[in-house]
Structure formats: C-alpha cells, structure tokens
PDB file of N, CA and C in Angstrom:
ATOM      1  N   UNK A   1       0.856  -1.181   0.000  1.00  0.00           N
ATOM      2  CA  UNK A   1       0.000   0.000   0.000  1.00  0.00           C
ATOM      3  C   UNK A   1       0.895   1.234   0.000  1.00  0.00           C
ATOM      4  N   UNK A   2       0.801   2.365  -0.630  1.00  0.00           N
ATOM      5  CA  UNK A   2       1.208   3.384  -0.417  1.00  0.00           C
ATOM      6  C   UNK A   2       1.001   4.602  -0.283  1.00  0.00           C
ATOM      7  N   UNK A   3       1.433   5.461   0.420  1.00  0.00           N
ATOM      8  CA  UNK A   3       0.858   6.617   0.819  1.00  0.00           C
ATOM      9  C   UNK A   3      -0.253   7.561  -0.286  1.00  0.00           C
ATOM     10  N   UNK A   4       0.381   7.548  -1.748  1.00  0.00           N
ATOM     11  CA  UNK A   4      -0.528   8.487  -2.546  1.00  0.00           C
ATOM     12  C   UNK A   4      -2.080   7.686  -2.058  1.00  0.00           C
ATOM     13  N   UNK A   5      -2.240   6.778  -2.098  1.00  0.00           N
ATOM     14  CA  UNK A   5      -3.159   5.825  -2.298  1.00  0.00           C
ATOM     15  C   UNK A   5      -3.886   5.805  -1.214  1.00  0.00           C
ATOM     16  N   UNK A   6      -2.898   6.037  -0.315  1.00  0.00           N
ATOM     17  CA  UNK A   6      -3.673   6.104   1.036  1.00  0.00           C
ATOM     18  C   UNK A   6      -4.696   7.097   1.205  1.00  0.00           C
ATOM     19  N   UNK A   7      -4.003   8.530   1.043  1.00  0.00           N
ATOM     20  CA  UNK A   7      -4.305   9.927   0.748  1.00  0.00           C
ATOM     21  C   UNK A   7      -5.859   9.849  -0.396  1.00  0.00           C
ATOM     22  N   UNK A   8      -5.599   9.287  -1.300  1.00  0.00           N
ATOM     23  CA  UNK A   8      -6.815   9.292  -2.066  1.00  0.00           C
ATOM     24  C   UNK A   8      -7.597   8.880  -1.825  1.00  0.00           C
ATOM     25  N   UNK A   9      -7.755   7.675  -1.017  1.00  0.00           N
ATOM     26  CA  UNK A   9      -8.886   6.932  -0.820  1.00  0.00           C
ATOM     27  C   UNK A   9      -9.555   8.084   0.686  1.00  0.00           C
ATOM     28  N   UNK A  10      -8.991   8.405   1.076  1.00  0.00           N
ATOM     29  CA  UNK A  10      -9.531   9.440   2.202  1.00  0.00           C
ATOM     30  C   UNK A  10      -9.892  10.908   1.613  1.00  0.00           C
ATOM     31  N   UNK A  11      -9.332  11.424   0.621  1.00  0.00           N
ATOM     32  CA  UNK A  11      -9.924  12.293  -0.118  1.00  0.00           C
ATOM     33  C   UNK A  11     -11.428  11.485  -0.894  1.00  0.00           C
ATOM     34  N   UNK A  12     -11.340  10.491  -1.467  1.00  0.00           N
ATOM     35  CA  UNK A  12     -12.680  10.031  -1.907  1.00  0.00           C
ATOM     36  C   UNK A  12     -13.597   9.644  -0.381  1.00  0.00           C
ATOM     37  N   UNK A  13     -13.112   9.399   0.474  1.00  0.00           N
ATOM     38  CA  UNK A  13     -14.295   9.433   1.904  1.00  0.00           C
ATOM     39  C   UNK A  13     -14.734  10.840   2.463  1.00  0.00           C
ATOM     40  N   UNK A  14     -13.987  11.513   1.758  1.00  0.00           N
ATOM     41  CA  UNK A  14     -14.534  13.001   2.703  1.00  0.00           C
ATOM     42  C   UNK A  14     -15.248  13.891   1.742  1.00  0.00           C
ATOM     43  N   UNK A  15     -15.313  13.509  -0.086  1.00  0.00           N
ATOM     44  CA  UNK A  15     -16.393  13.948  -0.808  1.00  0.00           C
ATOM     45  C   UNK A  15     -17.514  13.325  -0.052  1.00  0.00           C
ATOM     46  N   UNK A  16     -17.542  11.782   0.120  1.00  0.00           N
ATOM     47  CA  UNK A  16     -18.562  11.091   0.282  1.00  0.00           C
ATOM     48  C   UNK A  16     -19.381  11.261   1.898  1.00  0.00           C
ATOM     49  N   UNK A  17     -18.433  12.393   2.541  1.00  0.00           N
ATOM     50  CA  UNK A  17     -18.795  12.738   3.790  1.00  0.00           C
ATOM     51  C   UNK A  17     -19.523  14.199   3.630  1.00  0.00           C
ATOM     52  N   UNK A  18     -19.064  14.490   2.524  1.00  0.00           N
ATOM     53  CA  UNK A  18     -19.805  15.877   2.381  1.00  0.00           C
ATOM     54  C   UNK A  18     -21.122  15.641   1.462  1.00  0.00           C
ATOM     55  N   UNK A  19     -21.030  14.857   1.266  1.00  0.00           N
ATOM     56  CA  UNK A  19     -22.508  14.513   0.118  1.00  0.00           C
ATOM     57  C   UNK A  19     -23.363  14.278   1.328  1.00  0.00           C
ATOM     58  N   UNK A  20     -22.903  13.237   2.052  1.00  0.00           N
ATOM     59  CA  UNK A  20     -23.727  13.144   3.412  1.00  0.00           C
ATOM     60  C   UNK A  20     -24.552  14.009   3.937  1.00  0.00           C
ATOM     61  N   UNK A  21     -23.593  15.393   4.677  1.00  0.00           N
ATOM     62  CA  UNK A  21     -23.471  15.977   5.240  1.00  0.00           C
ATOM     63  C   UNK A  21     -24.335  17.382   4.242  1.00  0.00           C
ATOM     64  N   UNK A  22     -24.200  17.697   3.435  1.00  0.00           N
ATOM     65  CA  UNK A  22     -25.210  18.436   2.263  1.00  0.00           C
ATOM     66  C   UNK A  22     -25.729  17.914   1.322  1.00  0.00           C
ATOM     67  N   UNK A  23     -26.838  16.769   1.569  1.00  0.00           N
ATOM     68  CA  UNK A  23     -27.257  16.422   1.535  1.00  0.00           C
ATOM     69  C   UNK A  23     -28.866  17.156   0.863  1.00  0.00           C
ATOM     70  N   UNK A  24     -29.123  18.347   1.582  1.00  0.00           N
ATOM     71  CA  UNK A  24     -30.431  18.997   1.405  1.00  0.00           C
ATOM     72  C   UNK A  24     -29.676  19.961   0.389  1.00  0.00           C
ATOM     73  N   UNK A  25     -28.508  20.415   0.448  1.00  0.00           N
ATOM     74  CA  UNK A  25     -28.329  21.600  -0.621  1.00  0.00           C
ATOM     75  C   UNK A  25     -28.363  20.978  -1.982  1.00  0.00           C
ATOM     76  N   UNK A  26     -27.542  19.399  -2.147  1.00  0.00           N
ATOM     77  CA  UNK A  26     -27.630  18.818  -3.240  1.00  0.00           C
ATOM     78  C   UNK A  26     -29.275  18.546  -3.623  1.00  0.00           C
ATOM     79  N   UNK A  27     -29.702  18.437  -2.569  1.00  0.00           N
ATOM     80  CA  UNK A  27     -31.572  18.383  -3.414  1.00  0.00           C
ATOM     81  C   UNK A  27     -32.241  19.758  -3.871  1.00  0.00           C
ATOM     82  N   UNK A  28     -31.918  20.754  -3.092  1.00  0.00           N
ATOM     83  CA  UNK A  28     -31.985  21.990  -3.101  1.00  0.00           C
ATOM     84  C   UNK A  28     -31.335  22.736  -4.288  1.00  0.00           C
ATOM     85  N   UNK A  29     -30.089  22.403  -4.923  1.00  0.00           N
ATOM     86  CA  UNK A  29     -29.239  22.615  -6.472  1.00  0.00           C
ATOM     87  C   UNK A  29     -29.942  21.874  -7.585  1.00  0.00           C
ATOM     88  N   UNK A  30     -29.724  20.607  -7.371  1.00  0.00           N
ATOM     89  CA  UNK A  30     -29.993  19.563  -8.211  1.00  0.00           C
ATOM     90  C   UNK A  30     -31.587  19.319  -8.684  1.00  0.00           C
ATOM     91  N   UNK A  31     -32.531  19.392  -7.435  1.00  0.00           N
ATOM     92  CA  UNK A  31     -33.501  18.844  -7.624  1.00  0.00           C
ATOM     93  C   UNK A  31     -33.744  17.504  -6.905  1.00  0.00           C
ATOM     94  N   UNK A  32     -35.135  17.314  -6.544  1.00  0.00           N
ATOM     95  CA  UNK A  32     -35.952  15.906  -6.724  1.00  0.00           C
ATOM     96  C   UNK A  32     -35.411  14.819  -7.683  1.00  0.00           C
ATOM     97  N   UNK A  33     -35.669  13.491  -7.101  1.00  0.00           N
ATOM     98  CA  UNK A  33     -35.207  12.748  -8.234  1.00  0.00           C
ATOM     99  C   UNK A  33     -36.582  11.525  -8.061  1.00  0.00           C
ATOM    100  N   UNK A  34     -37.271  11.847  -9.188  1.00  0.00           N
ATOM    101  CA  UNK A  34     -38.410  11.297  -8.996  1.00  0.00           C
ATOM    102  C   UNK A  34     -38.901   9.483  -8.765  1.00  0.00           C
ATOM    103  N   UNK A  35     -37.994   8.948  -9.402  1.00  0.00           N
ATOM    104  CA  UNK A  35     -37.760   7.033  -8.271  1.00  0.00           C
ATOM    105  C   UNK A  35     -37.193   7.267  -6.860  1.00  0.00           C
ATOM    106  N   UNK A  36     -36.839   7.941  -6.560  1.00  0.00           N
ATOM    107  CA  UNK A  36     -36.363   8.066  -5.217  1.00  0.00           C
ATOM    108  C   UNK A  36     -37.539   8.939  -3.945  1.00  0.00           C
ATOM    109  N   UNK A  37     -38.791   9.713  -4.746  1.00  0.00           N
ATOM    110  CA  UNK A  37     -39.811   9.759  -4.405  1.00  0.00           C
ATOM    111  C   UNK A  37     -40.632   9.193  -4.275  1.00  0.00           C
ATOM    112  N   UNK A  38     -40.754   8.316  -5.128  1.00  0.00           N
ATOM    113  CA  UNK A  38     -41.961   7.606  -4.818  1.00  0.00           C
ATOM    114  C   UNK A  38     -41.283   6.134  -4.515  1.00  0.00           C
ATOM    115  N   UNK A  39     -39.970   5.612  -4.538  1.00  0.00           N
ATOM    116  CA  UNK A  39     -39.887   4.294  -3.718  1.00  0.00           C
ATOM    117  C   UNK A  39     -39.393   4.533  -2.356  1.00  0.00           C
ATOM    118  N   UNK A  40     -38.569   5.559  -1.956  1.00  0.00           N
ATOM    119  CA  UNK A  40     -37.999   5.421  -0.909  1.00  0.00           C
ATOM    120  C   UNK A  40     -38.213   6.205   0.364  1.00  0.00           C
ATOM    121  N   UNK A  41     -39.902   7.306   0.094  1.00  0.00           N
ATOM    122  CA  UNK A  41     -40.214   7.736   1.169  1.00  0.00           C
ATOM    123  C   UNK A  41     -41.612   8.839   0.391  1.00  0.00           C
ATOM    124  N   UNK A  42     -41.879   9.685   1.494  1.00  0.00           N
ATOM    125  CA  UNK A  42     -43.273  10.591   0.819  1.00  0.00           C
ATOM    126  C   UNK A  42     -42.508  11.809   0.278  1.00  0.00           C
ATOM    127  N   UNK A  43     -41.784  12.150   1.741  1.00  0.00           N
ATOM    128  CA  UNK A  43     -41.454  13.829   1.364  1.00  0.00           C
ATOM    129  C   UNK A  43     -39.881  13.386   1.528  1.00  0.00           C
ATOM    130  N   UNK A  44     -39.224  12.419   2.073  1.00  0.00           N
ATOM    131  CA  UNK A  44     -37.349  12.659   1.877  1.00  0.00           C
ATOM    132  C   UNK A  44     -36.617  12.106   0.936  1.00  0.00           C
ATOM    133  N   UNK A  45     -37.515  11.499   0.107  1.00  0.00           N
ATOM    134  CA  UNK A  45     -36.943  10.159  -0.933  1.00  0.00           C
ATOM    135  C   UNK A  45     -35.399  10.678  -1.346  1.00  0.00           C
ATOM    136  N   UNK A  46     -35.022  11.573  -1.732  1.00  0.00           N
ATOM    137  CA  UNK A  46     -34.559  12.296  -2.486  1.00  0.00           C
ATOM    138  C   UNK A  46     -33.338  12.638  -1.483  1.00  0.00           C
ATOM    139  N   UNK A  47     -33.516  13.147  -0.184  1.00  0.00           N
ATOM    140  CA  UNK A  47     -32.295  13.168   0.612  1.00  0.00           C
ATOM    141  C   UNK A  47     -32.250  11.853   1.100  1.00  0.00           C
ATOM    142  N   UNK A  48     -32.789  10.827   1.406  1.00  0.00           N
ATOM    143  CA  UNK A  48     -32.559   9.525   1.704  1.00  0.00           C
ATOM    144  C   UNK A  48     -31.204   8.996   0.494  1.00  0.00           C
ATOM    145  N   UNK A  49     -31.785   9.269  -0.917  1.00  0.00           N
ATOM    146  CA  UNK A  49     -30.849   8.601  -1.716  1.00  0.00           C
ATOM    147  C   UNK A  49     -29.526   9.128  -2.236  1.00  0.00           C
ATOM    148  N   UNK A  50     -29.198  10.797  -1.621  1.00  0.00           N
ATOM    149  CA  UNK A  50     -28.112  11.222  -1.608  1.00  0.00           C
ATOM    150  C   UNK A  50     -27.568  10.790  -0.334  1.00  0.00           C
ATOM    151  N   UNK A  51     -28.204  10.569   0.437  1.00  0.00           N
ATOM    152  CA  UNK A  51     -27.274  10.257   1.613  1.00  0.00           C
ATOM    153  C   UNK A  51     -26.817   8.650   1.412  1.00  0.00           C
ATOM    154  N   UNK A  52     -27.330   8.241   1.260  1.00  0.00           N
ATOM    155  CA  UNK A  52     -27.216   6.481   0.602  1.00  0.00           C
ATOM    156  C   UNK A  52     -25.869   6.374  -0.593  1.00  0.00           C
ATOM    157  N   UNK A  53     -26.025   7.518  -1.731  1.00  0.00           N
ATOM    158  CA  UNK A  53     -24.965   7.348  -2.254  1.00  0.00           C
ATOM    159  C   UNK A  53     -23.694   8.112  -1.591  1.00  0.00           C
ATOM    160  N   UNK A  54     -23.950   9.081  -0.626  1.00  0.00           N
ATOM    161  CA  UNK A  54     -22.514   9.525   0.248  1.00  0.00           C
ATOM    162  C   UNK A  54     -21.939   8.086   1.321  1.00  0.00           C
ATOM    163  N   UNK A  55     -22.946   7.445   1.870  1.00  0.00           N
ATOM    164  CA  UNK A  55     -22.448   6.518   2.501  1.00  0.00           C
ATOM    165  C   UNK A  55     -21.524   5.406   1.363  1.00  0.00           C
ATOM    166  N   UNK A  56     -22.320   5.339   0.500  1.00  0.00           N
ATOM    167  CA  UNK A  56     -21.757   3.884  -0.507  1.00  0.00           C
ATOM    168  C   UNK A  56     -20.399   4.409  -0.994  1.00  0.00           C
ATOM    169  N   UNK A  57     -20.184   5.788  -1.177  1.00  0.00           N
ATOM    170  CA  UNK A  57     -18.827   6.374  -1.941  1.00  0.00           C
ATOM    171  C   UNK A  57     -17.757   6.392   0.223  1.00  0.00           C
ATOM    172  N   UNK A  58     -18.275   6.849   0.843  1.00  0.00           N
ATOM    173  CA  UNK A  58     -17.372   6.469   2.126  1.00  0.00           C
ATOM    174  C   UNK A  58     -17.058   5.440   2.283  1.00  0.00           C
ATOM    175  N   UNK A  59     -17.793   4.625   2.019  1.00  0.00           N
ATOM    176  CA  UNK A  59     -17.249   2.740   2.254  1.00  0.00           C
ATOM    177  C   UNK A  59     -16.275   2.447   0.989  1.00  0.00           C
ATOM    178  N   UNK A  60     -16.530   3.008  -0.276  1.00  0.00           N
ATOM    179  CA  UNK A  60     -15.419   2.818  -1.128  1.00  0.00           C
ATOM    180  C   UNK A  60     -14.360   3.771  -0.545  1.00  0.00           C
ATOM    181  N   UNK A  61     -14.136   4.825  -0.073  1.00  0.00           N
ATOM    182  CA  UNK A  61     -13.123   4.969   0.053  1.00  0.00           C
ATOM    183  C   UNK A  61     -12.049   4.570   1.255  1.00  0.00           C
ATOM    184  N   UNK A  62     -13.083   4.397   1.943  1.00  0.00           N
ATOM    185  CA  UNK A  62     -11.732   3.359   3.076  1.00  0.00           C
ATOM    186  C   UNK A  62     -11.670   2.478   2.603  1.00  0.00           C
ATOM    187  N   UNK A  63     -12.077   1.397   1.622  1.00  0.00           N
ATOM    188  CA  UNK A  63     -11.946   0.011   0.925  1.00  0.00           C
ATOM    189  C   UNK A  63     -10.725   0.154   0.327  1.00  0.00           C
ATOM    190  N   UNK A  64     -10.507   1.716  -0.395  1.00  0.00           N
ATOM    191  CA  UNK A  64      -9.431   2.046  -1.288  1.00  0.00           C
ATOM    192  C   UNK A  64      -8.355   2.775  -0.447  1.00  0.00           C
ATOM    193  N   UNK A  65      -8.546   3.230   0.341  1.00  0.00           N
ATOM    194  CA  UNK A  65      -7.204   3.990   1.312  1.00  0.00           C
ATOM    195  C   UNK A  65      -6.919   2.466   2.220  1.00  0.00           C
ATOM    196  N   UNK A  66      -7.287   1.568   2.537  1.00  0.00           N
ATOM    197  CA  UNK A  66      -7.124   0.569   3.133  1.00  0.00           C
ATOM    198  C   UNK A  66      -7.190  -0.598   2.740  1.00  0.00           C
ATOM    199  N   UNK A  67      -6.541  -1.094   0.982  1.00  0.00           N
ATOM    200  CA  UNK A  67      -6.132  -1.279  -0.185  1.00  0.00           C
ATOM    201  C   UNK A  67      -6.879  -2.957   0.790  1.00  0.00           C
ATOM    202  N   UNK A  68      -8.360  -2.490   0.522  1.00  0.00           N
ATOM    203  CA  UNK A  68      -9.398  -4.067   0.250  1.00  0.00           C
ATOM    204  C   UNK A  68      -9.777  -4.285  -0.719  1.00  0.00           C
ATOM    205  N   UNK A  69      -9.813  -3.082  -1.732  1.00  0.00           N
ATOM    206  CA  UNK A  69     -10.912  -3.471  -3.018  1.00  0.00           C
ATOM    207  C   UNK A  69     -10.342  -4.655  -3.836  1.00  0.00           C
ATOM    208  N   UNK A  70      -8.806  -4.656  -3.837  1.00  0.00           N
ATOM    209  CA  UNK A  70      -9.084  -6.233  -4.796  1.00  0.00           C
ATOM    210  C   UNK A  70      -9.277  -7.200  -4.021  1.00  0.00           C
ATOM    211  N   UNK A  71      -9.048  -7.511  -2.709  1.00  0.00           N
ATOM    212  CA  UNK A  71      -9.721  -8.358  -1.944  1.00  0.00           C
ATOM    213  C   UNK A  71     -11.593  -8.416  -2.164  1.00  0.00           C
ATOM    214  N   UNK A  72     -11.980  -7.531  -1.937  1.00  0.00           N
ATOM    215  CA  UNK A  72     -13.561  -7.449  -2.390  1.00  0.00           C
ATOM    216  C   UNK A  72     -14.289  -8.198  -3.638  1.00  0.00           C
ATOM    217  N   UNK A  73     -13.470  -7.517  -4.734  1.00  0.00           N
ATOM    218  CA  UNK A  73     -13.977  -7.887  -5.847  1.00  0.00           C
ATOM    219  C   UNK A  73     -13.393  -8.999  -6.227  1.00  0.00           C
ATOM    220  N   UNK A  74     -12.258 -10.068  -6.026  1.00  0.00           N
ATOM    221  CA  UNK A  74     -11.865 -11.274  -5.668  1.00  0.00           C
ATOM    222  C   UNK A  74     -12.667 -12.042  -5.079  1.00  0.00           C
ATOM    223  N   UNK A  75     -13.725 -11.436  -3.759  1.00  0.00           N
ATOM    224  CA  UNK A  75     -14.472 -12.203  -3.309  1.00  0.00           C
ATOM    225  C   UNK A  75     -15.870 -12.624  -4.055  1.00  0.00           C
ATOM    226  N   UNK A  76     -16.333 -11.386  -4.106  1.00  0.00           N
ATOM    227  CA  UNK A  76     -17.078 -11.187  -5.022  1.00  0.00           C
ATOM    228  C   UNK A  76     -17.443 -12.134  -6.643  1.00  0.00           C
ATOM    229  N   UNK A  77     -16.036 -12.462  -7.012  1.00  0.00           N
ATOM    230  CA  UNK A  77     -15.892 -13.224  -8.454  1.00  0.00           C
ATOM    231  C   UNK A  77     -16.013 -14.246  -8.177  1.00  0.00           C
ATOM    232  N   UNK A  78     -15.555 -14.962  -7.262  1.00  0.00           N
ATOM    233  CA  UNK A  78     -15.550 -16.365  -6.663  1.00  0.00           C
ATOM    234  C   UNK A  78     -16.904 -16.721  -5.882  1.00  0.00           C
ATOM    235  N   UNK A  79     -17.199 -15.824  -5.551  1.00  0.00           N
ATOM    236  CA  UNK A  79     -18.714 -16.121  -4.851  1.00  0.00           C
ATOM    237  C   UNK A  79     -20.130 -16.285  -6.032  1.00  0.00           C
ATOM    238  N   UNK A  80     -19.668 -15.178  -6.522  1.00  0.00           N
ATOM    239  CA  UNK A  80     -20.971 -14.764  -7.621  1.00  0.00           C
ATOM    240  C   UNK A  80     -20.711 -15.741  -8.656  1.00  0.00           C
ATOM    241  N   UNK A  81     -19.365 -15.377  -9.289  1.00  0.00           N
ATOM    242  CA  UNK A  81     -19.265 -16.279 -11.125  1.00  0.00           C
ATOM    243  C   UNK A  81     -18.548 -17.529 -10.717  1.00  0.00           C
ATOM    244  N   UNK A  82     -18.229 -17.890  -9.734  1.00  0.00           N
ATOM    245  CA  UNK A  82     -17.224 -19.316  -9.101  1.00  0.00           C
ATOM    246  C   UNK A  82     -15.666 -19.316  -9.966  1.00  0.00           C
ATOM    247  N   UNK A  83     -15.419 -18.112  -9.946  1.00  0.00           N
ATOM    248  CA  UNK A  83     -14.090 -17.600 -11.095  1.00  0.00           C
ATOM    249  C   UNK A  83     -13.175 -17.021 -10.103  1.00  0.00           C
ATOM    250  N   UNK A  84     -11.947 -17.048  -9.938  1.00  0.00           N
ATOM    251  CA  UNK A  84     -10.461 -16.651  -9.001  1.00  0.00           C
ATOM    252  C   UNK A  84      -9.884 -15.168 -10.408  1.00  0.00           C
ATOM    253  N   UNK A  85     -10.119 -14.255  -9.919  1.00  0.00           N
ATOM    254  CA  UNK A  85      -9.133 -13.176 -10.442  1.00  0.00           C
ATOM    255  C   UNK A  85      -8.013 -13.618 -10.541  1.00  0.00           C
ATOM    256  N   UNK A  86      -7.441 -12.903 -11.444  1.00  0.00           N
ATOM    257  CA  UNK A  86      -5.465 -13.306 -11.885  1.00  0.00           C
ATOM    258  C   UNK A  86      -5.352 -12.542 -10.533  1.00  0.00           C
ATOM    259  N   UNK A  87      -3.888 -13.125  -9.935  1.00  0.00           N
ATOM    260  CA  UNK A  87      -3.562 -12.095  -8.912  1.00  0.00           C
ATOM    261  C   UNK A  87      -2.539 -11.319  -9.139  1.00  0.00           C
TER     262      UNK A  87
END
C-alpha cells in the first residue's frame, strides 16, 4: 500500500462525507429525483438517496485507502461467477 493511495482513498471518503453531510443543498441545487420519491419515502426520498450514495462512496473509500478493493472484488468473483481473479 502506499501513501498516494492512502491519501486518495480518504480524499474520496470526505467527498462522500460531504454529500452526506449536504445532503439537502444537493436536493436543493440539483432537484428531486423522482424514483427516489416515490420508492424510498413521501417527502425525503430524495435526501434519503443522496445520503445512501454519500455513505456507498465512504465505504469505497476506506476500501481504497485501506487497499481491500481487490480483496472485495476477488471475493465477489468467486462467490458470484465461481471464477479466481489473476492475482
């Protein structure tokens, strides 16, 4: 593992902490996103699923500052397609 790498993957957790975290301004800029209204709530659908994708981009980035992702998707191949990645 090395430091650039390290550094990046924590720069990609702290976008994904701020998506979190503004959350209402991104609905408030952006807009409503209308499947996310009507499956995932009445009136928050919409900050529910920005906050959902700030969490999913934080978990990638400690996956990637804490060099799991080819472990992941290794698991992943072998579980899902019964296939071993080159290593």
């Amino acid at each position: 593992m090395t430091f650039g790498k390290f550094i990046f993957g924590l720069i990609i957790t702290a976008i994904g902490f701020l998506i979190v975290w503004k959350s209402d301004w991104l609905m408030n800029n952006f807009g409503r996103i209308g499947f996310a209204e009507k499956h995932l709530g009445t009136e928050g659908g919409s900050r529910l699923l920005y906050k959902i994708i700030g969490l999913v981009i934080i978990f990638i980035g400690f996956m990637y500052a804490t060099d799991l992702t080819d472990s992941l998707l290794n698991w992943i191949a072998n579980t899902v397609f019964k296939a071993q990645l080159p290593s």
